[in-house]
Structure formats: structure tokens, C-alpha cells
PDB file of N, CA and C in Angstrom:
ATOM      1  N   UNK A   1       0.804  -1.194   0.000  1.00  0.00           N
ATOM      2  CA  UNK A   1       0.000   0.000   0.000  1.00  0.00           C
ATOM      3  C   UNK A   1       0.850   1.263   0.000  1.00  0.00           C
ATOM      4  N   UNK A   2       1.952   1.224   0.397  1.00  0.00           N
ATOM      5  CA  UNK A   2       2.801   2.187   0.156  1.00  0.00           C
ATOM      6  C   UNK A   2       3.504   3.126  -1.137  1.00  0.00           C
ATOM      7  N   UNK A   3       3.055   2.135  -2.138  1.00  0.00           N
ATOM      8  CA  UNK A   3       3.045   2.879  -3.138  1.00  0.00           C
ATOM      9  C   UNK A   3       1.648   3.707  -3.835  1.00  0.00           C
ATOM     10  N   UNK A   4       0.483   3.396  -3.160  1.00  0.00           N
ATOM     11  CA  UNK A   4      -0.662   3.885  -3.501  1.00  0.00           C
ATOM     12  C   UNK A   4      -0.578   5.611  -2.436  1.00  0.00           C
ATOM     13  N   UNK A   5       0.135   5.197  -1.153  1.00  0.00           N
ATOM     14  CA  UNK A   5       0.492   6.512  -1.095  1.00  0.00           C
ATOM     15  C   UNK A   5       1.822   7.765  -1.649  1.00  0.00           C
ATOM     16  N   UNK A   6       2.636   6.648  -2.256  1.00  0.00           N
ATOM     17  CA  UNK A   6       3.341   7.605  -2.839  1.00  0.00           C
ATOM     18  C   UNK A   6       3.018   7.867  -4.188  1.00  0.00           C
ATOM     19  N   UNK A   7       2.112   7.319  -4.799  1.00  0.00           N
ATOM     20  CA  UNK A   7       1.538   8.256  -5.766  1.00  0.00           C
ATOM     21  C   UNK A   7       0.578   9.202  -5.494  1.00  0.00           C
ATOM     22  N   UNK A   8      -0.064   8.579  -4.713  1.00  0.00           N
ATOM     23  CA  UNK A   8      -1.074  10.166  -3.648  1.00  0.00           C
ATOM     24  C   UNK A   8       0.027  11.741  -3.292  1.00  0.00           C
ATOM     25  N   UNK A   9       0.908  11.249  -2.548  1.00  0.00           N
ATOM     26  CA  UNK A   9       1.944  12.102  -2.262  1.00  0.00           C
ATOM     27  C   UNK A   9       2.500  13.261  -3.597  1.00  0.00           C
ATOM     28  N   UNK A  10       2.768  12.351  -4.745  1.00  0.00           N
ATOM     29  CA  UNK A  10       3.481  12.862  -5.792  1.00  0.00           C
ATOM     30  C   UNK A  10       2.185  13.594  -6.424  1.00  0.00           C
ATOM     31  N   UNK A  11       0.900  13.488  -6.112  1.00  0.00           N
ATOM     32  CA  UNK A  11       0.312  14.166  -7.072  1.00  0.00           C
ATOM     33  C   UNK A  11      -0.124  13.394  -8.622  1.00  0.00           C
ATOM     34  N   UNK A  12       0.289  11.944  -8.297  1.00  0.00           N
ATOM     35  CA  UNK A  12      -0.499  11.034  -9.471  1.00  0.00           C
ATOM     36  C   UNK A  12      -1.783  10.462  -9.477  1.00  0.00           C
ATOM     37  N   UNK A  13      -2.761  10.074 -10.405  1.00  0.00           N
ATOM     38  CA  UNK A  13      -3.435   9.576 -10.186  1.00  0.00           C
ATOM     39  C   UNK A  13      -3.982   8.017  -9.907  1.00  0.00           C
ATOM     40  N   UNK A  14      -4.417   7.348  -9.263  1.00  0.00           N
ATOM     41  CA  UNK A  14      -4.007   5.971  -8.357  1.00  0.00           C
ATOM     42  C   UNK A  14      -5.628   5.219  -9.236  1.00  0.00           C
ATOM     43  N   UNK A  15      -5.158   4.107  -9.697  1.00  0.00           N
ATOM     44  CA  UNK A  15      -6.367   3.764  -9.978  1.00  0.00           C
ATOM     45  C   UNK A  15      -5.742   2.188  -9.600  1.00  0.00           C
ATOM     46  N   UNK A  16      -6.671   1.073  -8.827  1.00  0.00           N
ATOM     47  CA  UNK A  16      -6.607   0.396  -7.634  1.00  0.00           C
ATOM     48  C   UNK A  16      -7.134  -0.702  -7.154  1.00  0.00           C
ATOM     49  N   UNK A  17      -7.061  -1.797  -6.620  1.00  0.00           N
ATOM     50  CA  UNK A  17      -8.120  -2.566  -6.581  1.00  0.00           C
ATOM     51  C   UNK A  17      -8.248  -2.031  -5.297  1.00  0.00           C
ATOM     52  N   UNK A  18      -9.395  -3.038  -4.531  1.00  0.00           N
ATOM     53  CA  UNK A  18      -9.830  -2.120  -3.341  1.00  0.00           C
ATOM     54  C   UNK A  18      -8.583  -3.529  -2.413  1.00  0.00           C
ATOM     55  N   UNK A  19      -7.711  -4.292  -2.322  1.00  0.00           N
ATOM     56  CA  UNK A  19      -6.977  -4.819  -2.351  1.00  0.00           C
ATOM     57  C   UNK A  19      -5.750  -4.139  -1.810  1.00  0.00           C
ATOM     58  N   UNK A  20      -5.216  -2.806  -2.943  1.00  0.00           N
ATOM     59  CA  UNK A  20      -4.633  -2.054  -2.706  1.00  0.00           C
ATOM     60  C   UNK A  20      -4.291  -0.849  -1.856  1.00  0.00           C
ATOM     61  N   UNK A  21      -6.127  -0.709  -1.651  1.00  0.00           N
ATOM     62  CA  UNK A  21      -6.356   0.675  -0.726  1.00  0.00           C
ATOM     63  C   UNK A  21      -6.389   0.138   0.596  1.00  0.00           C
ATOM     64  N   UNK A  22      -7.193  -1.353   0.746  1.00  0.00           N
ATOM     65  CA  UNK A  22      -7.518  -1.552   2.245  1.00  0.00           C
ATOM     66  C   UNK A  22      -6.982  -1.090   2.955  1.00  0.00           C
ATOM     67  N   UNK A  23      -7.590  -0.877   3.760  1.00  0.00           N
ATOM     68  CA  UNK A  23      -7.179   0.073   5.295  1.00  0.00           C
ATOM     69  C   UNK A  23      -6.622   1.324   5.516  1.00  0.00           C
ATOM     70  N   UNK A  24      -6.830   2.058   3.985  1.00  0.00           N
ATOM     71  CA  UNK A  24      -5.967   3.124   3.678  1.00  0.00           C
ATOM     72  C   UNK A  24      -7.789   4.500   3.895  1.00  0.00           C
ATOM     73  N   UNK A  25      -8.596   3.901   4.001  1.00  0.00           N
ATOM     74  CA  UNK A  25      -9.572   4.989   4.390  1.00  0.00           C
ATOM     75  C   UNK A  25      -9.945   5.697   2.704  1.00  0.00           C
ATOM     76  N   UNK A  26     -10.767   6.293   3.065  1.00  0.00           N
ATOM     77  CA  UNK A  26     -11.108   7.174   1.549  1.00  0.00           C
ATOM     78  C   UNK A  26     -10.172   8.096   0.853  1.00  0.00           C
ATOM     79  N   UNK A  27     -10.263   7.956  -0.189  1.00  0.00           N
ATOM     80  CA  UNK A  27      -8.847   8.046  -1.011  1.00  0.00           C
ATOM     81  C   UNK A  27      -9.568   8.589  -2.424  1.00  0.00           C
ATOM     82  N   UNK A  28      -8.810   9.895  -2.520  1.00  0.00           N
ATOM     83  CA  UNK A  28      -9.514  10.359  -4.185  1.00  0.00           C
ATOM     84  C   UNK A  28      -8.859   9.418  -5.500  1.00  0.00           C
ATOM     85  N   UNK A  29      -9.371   8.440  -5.688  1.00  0.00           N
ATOM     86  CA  UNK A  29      -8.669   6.739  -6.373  1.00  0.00           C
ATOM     87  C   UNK A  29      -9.944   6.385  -7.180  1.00  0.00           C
ATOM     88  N   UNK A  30      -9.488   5.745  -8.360  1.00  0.00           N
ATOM     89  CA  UNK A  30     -10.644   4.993  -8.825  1.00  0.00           C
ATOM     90  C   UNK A  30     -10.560   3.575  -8.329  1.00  0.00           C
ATOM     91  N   UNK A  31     -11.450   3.244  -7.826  1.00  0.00           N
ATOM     92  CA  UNK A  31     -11.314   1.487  -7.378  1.00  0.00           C
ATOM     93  C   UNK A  31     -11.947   0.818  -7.730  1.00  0.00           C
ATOM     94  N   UNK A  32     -11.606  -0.442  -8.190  1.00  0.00           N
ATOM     95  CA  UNK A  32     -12.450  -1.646  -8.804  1.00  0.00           C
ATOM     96  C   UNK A  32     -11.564  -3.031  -8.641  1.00  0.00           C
ATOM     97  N   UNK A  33     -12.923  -3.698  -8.557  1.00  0.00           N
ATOM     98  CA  UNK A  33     -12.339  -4.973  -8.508  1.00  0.00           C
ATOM     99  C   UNK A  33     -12.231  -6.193  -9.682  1.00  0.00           C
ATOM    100  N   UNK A  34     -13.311  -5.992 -10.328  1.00  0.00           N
ATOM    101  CA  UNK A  34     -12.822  -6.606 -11.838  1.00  0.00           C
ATOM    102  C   UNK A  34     -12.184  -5.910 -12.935  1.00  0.00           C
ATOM    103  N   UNK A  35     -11.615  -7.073 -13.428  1.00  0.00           N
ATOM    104  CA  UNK A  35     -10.402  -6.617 -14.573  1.00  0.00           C
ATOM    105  C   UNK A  35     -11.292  -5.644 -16.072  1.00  0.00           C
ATOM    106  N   UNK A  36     -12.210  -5.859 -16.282  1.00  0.00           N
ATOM    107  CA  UNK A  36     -12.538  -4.791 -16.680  1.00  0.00           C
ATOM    108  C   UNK A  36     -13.036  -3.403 -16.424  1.00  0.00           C
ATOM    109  N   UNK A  37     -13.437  -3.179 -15.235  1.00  0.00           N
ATOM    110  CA  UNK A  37     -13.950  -2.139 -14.812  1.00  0.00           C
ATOM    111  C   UNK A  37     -12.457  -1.786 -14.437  1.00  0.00           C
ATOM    112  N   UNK A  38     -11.398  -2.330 -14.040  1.00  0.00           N
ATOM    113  CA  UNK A  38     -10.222  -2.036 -13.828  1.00  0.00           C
ATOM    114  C   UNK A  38      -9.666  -1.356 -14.460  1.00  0.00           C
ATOM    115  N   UNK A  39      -9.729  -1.664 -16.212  1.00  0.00           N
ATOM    116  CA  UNK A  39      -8.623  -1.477 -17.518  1.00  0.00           C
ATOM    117  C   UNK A  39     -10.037  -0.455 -17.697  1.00  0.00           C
ATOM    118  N   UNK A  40     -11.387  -0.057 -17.667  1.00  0.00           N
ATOM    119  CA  UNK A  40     -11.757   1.271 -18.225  1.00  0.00           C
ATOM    120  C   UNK A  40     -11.175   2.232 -17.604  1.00  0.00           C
ATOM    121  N   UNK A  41     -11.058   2.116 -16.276  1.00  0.00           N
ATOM    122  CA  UNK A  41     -10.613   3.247 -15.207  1.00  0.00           C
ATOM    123  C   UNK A  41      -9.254   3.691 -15.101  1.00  0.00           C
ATOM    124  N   UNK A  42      -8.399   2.651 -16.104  1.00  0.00           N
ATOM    125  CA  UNK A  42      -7.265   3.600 -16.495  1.00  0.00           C
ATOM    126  C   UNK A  42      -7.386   3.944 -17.822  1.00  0.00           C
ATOM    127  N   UNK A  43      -8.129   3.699 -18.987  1.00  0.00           N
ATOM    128  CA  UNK A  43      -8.440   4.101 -19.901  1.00  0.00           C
ATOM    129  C   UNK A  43      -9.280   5.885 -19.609  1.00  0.00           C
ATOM    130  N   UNK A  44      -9.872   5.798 -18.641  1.00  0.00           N
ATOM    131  CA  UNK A  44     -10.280   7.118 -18.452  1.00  0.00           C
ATOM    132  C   UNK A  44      -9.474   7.882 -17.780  1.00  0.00           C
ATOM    133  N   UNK A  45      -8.595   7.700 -16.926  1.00  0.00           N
ATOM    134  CA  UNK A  45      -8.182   8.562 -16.420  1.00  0.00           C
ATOM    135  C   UNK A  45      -6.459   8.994 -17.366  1.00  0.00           C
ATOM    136  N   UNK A  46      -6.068   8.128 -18.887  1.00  0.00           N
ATOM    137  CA  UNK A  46      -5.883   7.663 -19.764  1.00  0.00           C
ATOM    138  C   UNK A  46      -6.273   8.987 -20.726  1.00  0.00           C
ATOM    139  N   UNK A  47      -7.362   9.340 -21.077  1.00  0.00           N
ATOM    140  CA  UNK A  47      -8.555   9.861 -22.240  1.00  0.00           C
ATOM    141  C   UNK A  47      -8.874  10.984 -21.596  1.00  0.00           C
ATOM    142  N   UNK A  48      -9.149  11.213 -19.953  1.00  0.00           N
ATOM    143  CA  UNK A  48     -10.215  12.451 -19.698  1.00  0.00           C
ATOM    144  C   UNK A  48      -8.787  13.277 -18.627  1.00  0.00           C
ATOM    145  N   UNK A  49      -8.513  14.237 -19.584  1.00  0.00           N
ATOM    146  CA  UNK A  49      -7.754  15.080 -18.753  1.00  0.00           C
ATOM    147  C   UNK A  49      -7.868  15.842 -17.395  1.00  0.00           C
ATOM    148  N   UNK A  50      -9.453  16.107 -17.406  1.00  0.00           N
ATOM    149  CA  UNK A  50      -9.983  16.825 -15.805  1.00  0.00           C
ATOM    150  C   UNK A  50     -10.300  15.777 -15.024  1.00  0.00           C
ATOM    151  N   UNK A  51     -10.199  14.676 -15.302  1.00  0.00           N
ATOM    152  CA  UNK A  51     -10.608  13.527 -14.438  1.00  0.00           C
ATOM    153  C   UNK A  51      -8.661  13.291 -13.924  1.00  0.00           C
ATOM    154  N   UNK A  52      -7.746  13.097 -14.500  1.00  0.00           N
ATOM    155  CA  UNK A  52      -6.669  12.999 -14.233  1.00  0.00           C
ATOM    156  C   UNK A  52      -6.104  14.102 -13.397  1.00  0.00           C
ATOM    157  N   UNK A  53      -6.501  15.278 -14.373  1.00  0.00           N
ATOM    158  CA  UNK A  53      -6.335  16.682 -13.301  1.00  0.00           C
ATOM    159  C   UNK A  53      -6.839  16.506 -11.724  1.00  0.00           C
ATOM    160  N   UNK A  54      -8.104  16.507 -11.790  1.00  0.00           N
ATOM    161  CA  UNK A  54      -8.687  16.357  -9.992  1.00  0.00           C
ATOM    162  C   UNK A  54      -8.224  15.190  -9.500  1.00  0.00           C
ATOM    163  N   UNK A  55      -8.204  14.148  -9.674  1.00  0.00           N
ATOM    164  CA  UNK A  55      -6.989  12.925  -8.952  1.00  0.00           C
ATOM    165  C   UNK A  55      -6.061  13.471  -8.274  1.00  0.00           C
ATOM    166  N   UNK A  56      -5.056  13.779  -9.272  1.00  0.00           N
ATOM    167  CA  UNK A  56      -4.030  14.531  -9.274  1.00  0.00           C
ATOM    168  C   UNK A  56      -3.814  15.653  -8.509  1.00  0.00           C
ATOM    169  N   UNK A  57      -4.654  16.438  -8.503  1.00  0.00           N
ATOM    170  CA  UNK A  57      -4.740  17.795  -7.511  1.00  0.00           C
ATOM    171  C   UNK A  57      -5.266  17.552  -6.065  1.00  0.00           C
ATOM    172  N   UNK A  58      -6.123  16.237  -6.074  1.00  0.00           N
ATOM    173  CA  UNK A  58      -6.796  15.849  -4.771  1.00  0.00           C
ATOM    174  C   UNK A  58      -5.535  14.887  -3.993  1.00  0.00           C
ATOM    175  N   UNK A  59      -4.825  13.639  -4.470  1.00  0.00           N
ATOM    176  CA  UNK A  59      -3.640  13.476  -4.016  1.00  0.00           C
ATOM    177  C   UNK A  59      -2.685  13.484  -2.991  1.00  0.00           C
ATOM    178  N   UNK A  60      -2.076  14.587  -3.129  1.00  0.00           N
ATOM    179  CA  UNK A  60      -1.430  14.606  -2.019  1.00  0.00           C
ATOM    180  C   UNK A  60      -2.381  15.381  -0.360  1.00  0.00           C
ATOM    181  N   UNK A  61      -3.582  15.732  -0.731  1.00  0.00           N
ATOM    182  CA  UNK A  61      -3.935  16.349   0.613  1.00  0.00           C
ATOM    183  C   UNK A  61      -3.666  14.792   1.418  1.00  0.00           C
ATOM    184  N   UNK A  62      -4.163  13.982   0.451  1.00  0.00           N
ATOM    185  CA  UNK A  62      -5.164  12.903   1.019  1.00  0.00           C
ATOM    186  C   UNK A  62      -3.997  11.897   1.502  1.00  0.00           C
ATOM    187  N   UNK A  63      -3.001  11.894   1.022  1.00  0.00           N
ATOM    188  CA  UNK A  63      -1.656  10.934   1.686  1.00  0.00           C
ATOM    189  C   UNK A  63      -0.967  11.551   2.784  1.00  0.00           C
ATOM    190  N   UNK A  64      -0.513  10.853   3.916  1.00  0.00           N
ATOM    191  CA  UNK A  64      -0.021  11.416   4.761  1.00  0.00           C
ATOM    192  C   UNK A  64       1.174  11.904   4.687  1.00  0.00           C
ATOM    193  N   UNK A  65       1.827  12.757   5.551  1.00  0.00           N
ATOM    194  CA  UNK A  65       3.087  13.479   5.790  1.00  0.00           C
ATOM    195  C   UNK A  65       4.222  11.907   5.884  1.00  0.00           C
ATOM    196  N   UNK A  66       5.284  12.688   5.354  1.00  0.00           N
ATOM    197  CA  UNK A  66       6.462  11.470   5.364  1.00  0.00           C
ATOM    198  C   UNK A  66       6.950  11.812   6.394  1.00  0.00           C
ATOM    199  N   UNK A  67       7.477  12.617   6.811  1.00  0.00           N
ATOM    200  CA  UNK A  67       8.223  13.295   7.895  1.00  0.00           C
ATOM    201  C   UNK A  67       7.893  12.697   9.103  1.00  0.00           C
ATOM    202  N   UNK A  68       6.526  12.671   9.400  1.00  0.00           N
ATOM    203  CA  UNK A  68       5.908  11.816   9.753  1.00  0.00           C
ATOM    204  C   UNK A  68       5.939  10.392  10.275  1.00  0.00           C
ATOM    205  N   UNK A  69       5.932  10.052   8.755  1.00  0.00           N
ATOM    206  CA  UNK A  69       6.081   8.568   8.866  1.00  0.00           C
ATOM    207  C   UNK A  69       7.334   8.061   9.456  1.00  0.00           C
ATOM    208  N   UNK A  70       8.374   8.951   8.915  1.00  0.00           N
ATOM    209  CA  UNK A  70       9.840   8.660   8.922  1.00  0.00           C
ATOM    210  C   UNK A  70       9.817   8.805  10.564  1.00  0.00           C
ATOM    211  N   UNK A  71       9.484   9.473  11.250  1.00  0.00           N
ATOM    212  CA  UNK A  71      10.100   9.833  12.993  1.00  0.00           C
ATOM    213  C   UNK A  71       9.394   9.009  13.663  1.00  0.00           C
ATOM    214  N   UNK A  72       8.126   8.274  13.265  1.00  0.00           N
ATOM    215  CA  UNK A  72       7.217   7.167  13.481  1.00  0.00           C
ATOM    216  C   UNK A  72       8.000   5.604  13.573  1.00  0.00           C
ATOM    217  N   UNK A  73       8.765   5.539  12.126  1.00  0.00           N
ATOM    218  CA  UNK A  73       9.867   4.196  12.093  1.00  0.00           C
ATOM    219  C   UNK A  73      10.693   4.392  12.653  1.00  0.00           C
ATOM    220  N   UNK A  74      11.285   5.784  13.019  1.00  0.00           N
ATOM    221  CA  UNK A  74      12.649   5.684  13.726  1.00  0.00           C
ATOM    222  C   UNK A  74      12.557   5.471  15.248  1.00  0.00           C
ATOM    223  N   UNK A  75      11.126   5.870  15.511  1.00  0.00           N
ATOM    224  CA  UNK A  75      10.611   5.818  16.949  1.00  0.00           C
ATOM    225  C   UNK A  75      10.526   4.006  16.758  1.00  0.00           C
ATOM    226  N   UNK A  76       9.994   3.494  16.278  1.00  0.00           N
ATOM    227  CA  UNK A  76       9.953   1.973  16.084  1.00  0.00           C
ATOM    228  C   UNK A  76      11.494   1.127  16.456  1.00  0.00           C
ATOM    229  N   UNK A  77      12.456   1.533  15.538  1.00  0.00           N
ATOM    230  CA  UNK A  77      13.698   0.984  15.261  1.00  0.00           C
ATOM    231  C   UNK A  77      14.357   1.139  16.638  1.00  0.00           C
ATOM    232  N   UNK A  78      14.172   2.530  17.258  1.00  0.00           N
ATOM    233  CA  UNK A  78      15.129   2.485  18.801  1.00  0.00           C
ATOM    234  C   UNK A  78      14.376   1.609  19.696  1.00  0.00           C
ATOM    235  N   UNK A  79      12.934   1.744  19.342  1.00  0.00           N
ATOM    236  CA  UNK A  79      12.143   0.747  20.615  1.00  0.00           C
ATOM    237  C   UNK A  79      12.855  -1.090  20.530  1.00  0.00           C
ATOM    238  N   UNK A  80      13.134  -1.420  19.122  1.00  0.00           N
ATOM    239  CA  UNK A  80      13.341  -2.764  18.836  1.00  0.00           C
ATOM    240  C   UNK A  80      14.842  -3.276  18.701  1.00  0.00           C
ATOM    241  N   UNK A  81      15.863  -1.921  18.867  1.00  0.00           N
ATOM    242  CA  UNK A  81      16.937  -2.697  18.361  1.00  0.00           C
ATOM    243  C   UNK A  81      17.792  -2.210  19.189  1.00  0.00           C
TER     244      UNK A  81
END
């Protein structure tokens, strides 16, 4: 799942199974679980530029801070090692 937030982060648009998102909470993502509703939803976001645009612009609110994350693992690593 970590790469579904670093494309959130970067400002890409994430299209997903719901596989990918679990436990990741609501997410501006197209999600699907069959392989065709899968392959339209990158075909559209593919074809429709304002649909890629708002992904894209919605994104990074929606992924969390690294900085974050990073003082979170390092808090982890002194607890364990």
C-alpha cells in the first residue's frame, strides 16, 4: 500500500483494486475490482484530462506526511533494536 500513497503524495493519479487501498480509508482513487472495470478506469483517467487533473490535484492532501512517517519508524527501530 505504500506505493498507492506515494503516488497520492506525488500528485499522481491511483487507480486500484480495493486490495490495494484496504485500510488506507477514503482516497480520491478509482477502485475496482474486476479486470474490466479495472482497464476502463485507467483508460479514463488515460482519455479524460480533468478527471486525471482532480486525482491529481486531490492526491497529495489525502496521503499522509512522510516526515511523519519517517520519525514514526525511527521511533519503532530504537524501541526494537
Amino acid at each position: 500500500r505504500i506505493k498507492v500513497l506515494e503516488a497520492l503524495a506525488a500528485g499522481r493519479p491511483v487507480v486500484s483494486t480495493p486490495a490495494g487501498v484496504a485500510g488506507l480509508g477514503r482516497l480520491p482513487a478509482l477502485v475496482h475490482d474486476d479486470a474490466t472495470s479495472f482497464a476502463a478506469a485507467v483508460v479514463d483517467v488515460l482519455t479524460d484530462d480533468d478527471l486525471a487533473r482532480r486525482l491529481a490535484a486531490e492526491g497529495p492532501a489525502a496521503a499522509p506526511r512522510w516526515p511523519a512517517i519517517g520519525d514514526a519508524f525511527a521511533d519503532w527501530l530504537e524501541r526494537t533494536t
